[in-house]
N, C-alpha and C. Protein backbone atom coordinates (compact mmCIF):
# COMPACT_ATOMS: atom_id res chain seq x y z
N UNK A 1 166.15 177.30 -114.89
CA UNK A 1 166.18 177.36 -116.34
C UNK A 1 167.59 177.70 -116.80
N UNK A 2 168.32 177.32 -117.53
CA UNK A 2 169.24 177.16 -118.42
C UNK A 2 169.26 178.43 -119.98
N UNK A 3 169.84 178.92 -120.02
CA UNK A 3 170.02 179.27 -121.61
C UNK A 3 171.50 179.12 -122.01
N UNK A 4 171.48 178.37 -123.18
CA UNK A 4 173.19 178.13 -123.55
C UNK A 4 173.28 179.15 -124.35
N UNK A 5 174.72 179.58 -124.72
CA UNK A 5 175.10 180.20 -125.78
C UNK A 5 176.20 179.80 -126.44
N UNK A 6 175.86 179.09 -128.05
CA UNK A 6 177.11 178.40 -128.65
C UNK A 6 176.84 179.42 -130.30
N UNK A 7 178.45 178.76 -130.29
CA UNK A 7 178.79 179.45 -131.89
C UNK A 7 180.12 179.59 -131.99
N UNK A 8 180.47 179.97 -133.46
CA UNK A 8 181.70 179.86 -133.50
C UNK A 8 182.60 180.63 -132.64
N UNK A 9 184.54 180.59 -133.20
CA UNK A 9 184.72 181.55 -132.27
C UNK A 9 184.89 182.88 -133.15
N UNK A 10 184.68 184.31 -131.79
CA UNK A 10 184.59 185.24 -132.36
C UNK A 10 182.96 185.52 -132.49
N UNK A 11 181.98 184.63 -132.44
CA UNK A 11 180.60 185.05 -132.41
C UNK A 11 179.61 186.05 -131.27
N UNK A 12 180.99 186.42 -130.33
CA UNK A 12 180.11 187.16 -129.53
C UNK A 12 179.53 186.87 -128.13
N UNK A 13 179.60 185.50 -127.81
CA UNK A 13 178.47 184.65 -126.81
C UNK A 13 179.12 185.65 -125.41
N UNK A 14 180.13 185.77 -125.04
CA UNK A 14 180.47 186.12 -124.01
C UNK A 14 179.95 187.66 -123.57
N UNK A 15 180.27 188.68 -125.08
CA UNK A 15 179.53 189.93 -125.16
C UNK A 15 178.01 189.93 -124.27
N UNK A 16 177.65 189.20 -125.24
CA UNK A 16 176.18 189.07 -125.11
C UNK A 16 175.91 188.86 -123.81
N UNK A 17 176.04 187.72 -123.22
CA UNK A 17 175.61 187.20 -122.04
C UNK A 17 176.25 188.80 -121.03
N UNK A 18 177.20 189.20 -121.15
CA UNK A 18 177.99 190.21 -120.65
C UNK A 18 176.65 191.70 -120.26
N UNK A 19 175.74 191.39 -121.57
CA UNK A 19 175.03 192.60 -121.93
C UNK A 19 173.21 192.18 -121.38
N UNK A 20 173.26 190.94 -121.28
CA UNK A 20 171.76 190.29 -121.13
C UNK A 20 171.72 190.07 -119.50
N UNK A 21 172.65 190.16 -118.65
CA UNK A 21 172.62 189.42 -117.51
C UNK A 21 172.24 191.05 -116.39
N UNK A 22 172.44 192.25 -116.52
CA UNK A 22 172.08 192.91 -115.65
C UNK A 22 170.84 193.56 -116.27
N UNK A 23 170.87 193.15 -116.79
CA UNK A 23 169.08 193.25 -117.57
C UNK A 23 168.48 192.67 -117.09
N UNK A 24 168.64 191.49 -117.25
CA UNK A 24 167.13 190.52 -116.45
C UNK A 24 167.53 190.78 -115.27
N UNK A 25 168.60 191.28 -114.11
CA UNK A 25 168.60 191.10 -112.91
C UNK A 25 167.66 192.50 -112.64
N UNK A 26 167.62 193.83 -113.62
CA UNK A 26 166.85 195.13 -113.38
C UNK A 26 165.31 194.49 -113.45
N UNK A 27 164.96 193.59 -114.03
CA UNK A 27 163.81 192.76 -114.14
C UNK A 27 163.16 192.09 -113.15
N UNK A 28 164.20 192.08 -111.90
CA UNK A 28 164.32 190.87 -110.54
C UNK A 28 164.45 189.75 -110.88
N UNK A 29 164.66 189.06 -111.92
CA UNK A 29 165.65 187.97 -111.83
C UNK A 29 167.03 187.57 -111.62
N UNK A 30 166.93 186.23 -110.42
CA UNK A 30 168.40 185.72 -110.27
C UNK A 30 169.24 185.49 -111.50
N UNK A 31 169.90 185.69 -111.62
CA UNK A 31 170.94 185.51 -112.97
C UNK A 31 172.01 184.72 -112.59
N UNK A 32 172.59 183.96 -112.78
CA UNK A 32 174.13 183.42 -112.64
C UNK A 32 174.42 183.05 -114.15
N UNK A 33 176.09 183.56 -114.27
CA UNK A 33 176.60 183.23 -115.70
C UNK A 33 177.87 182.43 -115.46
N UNK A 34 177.43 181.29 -116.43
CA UNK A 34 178.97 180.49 -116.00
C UNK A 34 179.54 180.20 -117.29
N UNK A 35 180.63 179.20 -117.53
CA UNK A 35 181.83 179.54 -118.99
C UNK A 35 182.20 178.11 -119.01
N UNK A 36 181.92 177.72 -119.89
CA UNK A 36 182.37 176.04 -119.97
C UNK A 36 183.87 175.90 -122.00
N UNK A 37 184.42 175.14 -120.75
CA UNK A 37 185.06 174.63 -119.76
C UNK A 37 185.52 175.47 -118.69
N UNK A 38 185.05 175.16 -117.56
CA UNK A 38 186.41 176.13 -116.64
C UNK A 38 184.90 176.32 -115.14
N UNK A 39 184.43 177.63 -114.70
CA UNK A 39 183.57 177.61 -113.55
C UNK A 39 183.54 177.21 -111.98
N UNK A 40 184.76 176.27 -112.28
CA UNK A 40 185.22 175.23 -110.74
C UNK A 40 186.44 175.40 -110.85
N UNK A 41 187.78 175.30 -110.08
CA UNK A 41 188.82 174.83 -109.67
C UNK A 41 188.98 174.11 -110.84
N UNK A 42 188.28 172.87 -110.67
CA UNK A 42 189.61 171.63 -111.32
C UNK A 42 188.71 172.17 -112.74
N UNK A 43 187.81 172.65 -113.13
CA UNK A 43 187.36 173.08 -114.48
C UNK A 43 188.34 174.43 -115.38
N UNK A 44 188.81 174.74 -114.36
CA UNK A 44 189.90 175.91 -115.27
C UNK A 44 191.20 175.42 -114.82
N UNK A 45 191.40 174.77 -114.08
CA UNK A 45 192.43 173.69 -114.74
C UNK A 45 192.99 173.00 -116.07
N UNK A 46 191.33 172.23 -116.39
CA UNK A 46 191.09 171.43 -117.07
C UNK A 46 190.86 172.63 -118.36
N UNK A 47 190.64 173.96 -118.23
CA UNK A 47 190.46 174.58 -119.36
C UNK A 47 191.73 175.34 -119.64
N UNK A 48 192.58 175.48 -119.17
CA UNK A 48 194.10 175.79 -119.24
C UNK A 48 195.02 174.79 -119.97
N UNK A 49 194.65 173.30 -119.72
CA UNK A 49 194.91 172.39 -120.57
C UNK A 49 194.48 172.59 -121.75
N UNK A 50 193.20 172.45 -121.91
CA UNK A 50 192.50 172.45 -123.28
C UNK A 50 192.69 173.65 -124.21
N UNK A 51 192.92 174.63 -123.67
CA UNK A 51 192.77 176.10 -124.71
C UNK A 51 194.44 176.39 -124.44
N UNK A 52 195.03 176.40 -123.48
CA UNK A 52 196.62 177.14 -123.57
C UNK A 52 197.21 176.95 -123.49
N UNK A 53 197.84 175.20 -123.42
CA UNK A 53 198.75 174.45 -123.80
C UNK A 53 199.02 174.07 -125.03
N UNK A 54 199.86 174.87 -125.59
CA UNK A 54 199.68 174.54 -127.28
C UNK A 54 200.61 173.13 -127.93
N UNK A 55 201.23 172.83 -127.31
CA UNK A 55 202.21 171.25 -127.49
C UNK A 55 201.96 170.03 -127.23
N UNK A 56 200.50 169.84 -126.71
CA UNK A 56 199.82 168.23 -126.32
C UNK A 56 199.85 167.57 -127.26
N UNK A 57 199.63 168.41 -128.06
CA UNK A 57 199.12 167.41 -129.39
C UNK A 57 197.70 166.10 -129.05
N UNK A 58 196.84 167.18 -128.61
CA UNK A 58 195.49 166.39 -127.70
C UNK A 58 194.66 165.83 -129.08
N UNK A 59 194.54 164.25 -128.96
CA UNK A 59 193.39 163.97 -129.90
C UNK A 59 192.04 164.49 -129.58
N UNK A 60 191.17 164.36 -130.47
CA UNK A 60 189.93 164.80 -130.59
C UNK A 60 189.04 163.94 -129.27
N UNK A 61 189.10 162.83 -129.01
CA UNK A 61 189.01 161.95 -128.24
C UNK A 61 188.97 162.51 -126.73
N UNK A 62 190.24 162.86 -126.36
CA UNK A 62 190.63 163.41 -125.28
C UNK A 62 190.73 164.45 -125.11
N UNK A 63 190.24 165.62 -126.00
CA UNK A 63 189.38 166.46 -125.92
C UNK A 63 188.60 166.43 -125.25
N UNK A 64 187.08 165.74 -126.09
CA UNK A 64 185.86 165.36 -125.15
C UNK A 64 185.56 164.85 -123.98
N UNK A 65 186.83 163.85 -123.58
CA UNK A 65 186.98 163.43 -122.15
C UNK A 65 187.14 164.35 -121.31
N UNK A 66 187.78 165.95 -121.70
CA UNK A 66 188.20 166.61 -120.80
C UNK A 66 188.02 167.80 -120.76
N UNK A 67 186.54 168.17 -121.51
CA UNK A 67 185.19 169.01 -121.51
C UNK A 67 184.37 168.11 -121.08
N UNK A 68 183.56 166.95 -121.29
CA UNK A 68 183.42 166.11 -120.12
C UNK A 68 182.92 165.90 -118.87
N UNK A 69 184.75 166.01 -118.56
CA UNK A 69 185.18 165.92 -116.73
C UNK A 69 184.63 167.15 -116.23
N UNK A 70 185.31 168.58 -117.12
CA UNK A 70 184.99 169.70 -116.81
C UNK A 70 183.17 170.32 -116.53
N UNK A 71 182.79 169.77 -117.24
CA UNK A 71 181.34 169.64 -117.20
C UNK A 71 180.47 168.75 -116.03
N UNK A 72 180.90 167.76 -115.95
CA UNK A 72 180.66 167.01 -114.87
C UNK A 72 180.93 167.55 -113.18
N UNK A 73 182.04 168.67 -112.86
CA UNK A 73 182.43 168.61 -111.96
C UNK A 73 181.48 170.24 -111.66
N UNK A 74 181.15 171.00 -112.77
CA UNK A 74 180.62 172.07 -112.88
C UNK A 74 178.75 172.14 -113.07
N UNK A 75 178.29 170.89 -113.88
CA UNK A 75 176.70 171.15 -113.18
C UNK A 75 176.70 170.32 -111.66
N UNK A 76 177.67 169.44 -111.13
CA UNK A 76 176.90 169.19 -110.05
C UNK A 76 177.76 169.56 -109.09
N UNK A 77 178.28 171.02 -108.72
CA UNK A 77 178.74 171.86 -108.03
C UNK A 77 178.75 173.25 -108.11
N UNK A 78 177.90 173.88 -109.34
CA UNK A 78 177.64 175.35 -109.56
C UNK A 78 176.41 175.15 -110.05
N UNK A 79 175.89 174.46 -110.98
CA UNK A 79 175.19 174.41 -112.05
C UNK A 79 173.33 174.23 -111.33
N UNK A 80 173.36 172.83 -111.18
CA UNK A 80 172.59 172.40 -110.36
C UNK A 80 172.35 173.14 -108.87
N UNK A 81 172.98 173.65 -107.68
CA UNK A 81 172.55 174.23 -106.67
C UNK A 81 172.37 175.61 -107.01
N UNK A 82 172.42 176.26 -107.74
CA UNK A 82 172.06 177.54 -108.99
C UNK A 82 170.40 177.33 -108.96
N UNK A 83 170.03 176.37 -110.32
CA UNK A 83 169.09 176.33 -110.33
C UNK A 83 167.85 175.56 -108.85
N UNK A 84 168.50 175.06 -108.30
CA UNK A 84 167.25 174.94 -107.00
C UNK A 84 167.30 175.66 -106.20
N UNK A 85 168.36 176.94 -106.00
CA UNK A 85 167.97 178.41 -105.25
C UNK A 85 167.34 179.39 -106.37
N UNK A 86 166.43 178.88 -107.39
CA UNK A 86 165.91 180.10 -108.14
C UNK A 86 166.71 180.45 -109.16
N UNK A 87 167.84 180.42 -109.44
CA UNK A 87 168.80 181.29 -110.37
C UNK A 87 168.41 180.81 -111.88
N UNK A 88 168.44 181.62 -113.07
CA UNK A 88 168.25 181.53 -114.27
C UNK A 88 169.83 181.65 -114.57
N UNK A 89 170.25 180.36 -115.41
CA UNK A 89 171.79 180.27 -115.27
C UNK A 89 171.79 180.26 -117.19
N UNK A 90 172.73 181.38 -117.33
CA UNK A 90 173.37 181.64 -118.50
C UNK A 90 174.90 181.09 -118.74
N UNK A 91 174.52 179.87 -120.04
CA UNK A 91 175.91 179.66 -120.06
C UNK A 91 176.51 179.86 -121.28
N UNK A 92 178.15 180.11 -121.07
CA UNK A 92 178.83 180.38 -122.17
C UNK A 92 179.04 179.02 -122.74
N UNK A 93 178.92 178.41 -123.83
CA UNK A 93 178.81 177.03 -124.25
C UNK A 93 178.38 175.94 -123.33
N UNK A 94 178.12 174.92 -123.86
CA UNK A 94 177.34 174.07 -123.48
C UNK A 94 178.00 172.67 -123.78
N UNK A 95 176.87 171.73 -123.68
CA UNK A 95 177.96 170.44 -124.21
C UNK A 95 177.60 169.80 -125.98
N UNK A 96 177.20 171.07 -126.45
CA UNK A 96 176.52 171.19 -127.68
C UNK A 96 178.00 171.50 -128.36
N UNK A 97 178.72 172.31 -127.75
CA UNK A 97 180.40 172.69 -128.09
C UNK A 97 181.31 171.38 -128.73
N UNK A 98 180.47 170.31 -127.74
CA UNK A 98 181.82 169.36 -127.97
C UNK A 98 181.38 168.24 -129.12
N UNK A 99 180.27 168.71 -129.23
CA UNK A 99 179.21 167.68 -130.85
C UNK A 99 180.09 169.00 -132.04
N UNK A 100 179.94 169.92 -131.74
CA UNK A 100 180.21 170.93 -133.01
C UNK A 100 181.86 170.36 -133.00
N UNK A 101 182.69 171.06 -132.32
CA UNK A 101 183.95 170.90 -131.77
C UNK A 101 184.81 169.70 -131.99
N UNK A 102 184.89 168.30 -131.58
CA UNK A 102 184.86 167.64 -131.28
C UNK A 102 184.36 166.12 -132.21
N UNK A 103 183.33 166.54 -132.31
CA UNK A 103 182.19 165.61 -133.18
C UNK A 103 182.27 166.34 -135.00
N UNK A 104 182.14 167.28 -135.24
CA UNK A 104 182.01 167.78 -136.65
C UNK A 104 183.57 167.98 -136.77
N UNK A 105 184.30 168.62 -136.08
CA UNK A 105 185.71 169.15 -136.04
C UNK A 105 186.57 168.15 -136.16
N UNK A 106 186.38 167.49 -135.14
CA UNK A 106 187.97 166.55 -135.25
C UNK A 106 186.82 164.93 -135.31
N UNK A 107 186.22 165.16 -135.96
CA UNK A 107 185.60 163.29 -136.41
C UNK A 107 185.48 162.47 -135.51
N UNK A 108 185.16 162.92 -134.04
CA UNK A 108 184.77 161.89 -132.93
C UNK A 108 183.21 161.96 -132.80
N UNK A 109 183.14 160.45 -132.79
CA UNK A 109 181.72 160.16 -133.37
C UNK A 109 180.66 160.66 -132.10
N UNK A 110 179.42 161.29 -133.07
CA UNK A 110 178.74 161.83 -132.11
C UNK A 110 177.99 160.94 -130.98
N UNK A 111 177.80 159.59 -131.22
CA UNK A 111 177.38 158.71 -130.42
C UNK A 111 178.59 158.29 -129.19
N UNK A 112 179.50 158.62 -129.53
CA UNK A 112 180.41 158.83 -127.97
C UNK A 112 180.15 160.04 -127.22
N UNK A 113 180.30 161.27 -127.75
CA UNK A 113 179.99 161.98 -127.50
C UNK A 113 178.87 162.28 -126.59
N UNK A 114 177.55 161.62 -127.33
CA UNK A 114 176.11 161.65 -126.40
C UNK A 114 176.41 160.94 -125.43
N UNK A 115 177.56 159.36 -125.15
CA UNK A 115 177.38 158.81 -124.01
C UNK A 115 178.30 159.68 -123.34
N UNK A 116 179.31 159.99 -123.16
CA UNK A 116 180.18 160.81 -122.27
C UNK A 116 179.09 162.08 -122.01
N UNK A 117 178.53 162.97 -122.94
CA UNK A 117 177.34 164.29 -122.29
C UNK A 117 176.09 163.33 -121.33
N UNK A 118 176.03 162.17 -121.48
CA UNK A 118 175.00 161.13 -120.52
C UNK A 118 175.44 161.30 -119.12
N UNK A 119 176.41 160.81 -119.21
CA UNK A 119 177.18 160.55 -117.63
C UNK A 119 177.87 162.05 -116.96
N UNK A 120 178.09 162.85 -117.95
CA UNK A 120 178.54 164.47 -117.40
C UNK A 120 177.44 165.12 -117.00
N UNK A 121 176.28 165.27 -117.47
CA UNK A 121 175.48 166.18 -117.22
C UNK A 121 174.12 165.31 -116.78
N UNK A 122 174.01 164.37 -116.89
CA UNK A 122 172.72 163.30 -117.01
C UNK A 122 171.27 164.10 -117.59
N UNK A 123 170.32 164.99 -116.44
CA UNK A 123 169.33 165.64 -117.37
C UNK A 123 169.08 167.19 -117.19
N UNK A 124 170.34 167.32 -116.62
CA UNK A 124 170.76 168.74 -116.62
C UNK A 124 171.22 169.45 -118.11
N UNK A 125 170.18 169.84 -118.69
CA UNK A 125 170.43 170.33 -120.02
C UNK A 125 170.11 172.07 -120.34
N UNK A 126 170.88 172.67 -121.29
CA UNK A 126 169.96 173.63 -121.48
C UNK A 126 168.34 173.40 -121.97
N UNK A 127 167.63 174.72 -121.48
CA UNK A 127 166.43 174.43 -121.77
C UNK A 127 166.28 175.54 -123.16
N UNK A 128 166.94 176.31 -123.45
CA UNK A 128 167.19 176.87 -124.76
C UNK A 128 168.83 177.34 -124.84
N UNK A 129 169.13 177.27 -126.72
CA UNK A 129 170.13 177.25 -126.75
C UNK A 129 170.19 177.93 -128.20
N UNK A 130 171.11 179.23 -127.90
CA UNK A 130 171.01 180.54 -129.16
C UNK A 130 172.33 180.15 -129.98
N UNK A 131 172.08 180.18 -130.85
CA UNK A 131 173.39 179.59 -131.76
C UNK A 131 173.78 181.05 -132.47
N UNK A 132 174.48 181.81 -131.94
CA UNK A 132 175.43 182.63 -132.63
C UNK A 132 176.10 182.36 -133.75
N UNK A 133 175.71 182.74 -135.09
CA UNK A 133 176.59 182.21 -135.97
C UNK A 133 176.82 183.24 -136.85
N UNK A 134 178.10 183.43 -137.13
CA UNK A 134 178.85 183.73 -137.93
C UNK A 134 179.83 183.02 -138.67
N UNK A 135 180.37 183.72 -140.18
CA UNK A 135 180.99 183.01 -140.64
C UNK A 135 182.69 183.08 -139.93
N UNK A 136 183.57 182.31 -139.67
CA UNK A 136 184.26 181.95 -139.51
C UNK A 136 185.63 182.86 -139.47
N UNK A 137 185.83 183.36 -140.60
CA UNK A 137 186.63 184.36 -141.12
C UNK A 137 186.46 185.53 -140.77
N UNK A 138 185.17 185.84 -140.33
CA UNK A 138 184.55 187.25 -139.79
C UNK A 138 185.03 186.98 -138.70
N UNK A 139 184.71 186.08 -137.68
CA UNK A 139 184.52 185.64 -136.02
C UNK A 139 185.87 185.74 -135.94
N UNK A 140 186.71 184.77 -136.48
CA UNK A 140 188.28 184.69 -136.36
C UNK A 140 189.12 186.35 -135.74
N UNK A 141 188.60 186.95 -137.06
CA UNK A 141 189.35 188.46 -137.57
C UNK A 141 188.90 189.35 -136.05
N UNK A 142 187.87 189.05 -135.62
CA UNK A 142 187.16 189.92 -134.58
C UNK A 142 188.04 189.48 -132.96
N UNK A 143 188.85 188.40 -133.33
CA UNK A 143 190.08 188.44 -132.15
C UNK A 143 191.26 188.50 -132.44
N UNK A 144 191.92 189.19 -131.01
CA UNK A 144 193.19 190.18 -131.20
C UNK A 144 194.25 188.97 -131.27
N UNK A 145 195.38 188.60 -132.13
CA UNK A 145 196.10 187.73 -132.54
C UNK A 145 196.63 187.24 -130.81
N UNK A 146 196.86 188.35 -130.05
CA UNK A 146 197.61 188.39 -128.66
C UNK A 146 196.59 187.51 -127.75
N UNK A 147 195.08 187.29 -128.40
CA UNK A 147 194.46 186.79 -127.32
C UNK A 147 193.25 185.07 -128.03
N UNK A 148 194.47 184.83 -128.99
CA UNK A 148 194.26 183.40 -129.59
C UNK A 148 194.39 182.59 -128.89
N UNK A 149 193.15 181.48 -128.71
CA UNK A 149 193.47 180.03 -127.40
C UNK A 149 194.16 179.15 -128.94
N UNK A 150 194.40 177.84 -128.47
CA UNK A 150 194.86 176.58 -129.23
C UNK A 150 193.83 176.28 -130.40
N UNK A 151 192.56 176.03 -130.09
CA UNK A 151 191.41 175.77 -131.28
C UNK A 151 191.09 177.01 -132.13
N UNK A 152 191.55 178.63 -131.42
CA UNK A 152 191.05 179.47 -132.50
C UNK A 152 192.37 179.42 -133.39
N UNK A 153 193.57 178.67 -132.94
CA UNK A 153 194.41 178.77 -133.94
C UNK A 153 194.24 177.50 -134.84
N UNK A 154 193.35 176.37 -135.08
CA UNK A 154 193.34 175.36 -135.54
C UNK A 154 192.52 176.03 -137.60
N UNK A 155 192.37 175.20 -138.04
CA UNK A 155 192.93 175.11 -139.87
C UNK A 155 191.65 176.11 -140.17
N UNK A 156 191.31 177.09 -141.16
CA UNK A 156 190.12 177.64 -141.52
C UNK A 156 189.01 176.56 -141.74
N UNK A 157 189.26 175.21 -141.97
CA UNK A 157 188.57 174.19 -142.93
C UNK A 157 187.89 173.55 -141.37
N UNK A 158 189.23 173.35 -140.06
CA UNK A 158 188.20 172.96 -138.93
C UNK A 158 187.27 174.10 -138.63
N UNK A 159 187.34 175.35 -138.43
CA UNK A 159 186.73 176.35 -138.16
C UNK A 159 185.25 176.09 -138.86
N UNK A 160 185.17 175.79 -140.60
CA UNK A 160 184.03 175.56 -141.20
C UNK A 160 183.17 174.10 -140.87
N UNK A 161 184.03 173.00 -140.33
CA UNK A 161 183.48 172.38 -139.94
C UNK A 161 182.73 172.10 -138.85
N UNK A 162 183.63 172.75 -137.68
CA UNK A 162 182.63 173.57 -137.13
C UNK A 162 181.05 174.37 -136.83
N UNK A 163 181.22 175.39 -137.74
CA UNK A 163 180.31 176.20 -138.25
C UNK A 163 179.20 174.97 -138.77
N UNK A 164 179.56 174.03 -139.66
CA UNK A 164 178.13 173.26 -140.10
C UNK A 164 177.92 172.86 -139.64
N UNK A 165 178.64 171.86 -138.60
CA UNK A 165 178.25 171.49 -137.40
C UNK A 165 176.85 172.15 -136.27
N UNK A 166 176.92 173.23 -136.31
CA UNK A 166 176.23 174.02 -135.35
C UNK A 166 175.18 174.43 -135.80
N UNK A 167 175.44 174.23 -137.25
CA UNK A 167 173.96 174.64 -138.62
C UNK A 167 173.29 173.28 -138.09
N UNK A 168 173.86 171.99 -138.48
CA UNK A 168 173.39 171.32 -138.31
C UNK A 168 172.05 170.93 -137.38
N UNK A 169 173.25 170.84 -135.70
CA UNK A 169 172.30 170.76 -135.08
C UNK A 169 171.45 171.61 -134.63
N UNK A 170 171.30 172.72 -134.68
CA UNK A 170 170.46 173.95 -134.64
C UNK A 170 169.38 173.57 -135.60
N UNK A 171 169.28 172.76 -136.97
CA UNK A 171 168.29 172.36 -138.11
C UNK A 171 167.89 171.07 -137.45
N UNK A 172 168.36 170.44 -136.47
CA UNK A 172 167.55 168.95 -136.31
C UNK A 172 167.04 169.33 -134.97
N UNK A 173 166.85 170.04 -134.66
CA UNK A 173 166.42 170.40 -133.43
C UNK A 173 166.11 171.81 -132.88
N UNK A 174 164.64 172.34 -134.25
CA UNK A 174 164.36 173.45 -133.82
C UNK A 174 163.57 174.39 -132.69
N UNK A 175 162.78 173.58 -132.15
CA UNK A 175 162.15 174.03 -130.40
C UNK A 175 163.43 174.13 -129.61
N UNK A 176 164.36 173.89 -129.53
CA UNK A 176 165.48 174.39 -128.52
C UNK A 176 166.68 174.95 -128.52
N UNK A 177 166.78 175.55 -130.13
CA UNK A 177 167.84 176.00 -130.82
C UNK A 177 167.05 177.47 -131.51
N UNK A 178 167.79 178.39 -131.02
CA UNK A 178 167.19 179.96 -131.22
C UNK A 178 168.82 180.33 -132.14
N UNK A 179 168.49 180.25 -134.08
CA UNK A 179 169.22 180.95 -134.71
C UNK A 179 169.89 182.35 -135.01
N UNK A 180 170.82 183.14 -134.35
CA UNK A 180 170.82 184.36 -134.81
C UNK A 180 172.00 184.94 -135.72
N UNK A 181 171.88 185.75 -136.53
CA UNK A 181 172.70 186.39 -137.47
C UNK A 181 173.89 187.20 -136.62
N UNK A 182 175.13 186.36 -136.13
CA UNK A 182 175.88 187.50 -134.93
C UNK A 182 177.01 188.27 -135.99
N UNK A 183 177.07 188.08 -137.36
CA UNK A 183 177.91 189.08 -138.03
C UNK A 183 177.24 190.31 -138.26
N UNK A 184 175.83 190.76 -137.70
CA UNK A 184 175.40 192.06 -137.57
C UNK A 184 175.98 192.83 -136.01
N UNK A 185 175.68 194.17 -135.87
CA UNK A 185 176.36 194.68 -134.71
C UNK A 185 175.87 194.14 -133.30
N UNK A 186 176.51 194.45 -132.18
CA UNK A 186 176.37 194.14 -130.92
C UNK A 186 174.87 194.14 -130.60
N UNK A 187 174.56 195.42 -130.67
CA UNK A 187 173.28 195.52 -130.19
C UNK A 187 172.29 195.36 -130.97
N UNK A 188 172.13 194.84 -131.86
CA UNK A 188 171.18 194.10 -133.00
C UNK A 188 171.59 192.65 -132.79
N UNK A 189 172.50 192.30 -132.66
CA UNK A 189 172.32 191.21 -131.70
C UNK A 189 171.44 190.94 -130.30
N UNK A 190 171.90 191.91 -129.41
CA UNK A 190 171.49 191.76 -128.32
C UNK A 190 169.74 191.98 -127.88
N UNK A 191 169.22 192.93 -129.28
CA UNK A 191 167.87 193.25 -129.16
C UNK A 191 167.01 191.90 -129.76
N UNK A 192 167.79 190.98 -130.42
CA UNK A 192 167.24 189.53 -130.92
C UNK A 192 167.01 188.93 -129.73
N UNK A 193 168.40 188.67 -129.21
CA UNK A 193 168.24 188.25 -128.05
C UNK A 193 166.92 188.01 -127.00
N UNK A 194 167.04 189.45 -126.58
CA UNK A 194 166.21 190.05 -125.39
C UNK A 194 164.54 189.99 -125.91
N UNK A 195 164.55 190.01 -127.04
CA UNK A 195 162.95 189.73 -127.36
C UNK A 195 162.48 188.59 -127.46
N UNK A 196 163.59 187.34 -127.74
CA UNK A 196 163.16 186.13 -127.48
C UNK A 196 163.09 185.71 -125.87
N UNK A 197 163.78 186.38 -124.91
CA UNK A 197 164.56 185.61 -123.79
C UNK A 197 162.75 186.35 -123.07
N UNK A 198 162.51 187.58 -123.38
CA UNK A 198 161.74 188.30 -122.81
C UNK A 198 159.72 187.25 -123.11
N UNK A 199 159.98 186.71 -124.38
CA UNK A 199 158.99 186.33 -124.70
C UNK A 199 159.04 185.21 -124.47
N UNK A 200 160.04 184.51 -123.74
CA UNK A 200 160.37 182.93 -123.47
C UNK A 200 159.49 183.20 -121.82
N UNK A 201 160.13 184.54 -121.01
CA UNK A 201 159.87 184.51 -119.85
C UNK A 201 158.61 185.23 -119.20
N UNK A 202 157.86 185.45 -120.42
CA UNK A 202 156.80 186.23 -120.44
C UNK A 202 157.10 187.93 -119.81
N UNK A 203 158.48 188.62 -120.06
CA UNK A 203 158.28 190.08 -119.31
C UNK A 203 158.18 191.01 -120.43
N UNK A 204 157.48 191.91 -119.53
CA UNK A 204 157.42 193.25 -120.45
C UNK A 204 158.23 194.43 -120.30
């Protein structure tokens, strides 16, 4: 089983998963947490390009090609042998990132998009996916200027496009999209969380 965690940046996903994962392991569940882009070798490669090279001047296009690749090389070498030894794999974004990102953000059409997430992941999907959302300006402010990638420095207006983006698909697709309010505190977050994840997995 799969749980993604997307949202803007600054929403928290990494906290969280940070705070949910030795929990369910006190529970006896396998846990593995992985971070997309990046998880493999040539995936934090490929995410060193994408987030900390600030002079590419990377179209939106080749972006997605190269979350993607990164994706591709990461469910069927972490992702996938995870889940057929048992493991409940928590991920930090998904390929839901690069429809918000990508697709709402920089105007690459979401029907490329679905074929490139076809051939990266084929039916390796999350099986739920918590959309952290906050507004933008909040999420932004909540990182330290010293520890800005390339896209958290991109326009307030991509940031909002973004953000509807993720409204969006979170509204066309509510059985697999779990909404939460992440401009409230950590652990009012995390108790949303854990009561859905707990009632998804039946524990008490």
């Amino acid at each position: 089983m799969i749980y993604a965690f997307e949202g803007p940046e600054g929403s928290g996903k990494g906290t969280q998963i940070k705070l949910l994962e030795p929990l369910l392991r006190k529970k006896g569940i396998k846990v593995m947490s992985i971070i997309e882009p990046g998880g493999t070798p040539a995936g934090q490669a490929i995410r060193n390009v994408l987030l900390h090279v600030n002079d590419l001047d990377l179209l939106g296009i080749t972006e997605a090609f190269l979350f993607s690749a990164s994706r591709a090389q990461q469910v069927r070498t972490v992702t996938r042998p995870a889940l057929a030894q048992g493991y409940l794999v928590l991920s930090d974004r998904s390929f839901e990132a690069t429809k918000a990102y990508q697709g709402y953000g920089r105007g690459v059409a979401l029907s490329v998009i679905m074929q490139l997430t076809s051939i990266a992941v084929e039916d390796t999907k999350p099986d739920l996916t918590f959309l952290l959302d906050v507004d933008p300006k909040i999420g932004l402010a909540r990182k330290p200027s010293n520890d800005k990638n390339r896209l958290d420095k991109e326009s307030i207006k991509f940031h909002r496009r973004v953000r509807r983006g993720y409204l969006e698909l979170a509204s066309a697709d509510p059985e697999h999209w779990k909404k939460i309010d992440a401009s409230k505190t950590i652990q009012e977050v995390h108790e949303q969380i854990v009561k859905i994840i707990f009632a998804e997995l039946r524990i008490t």
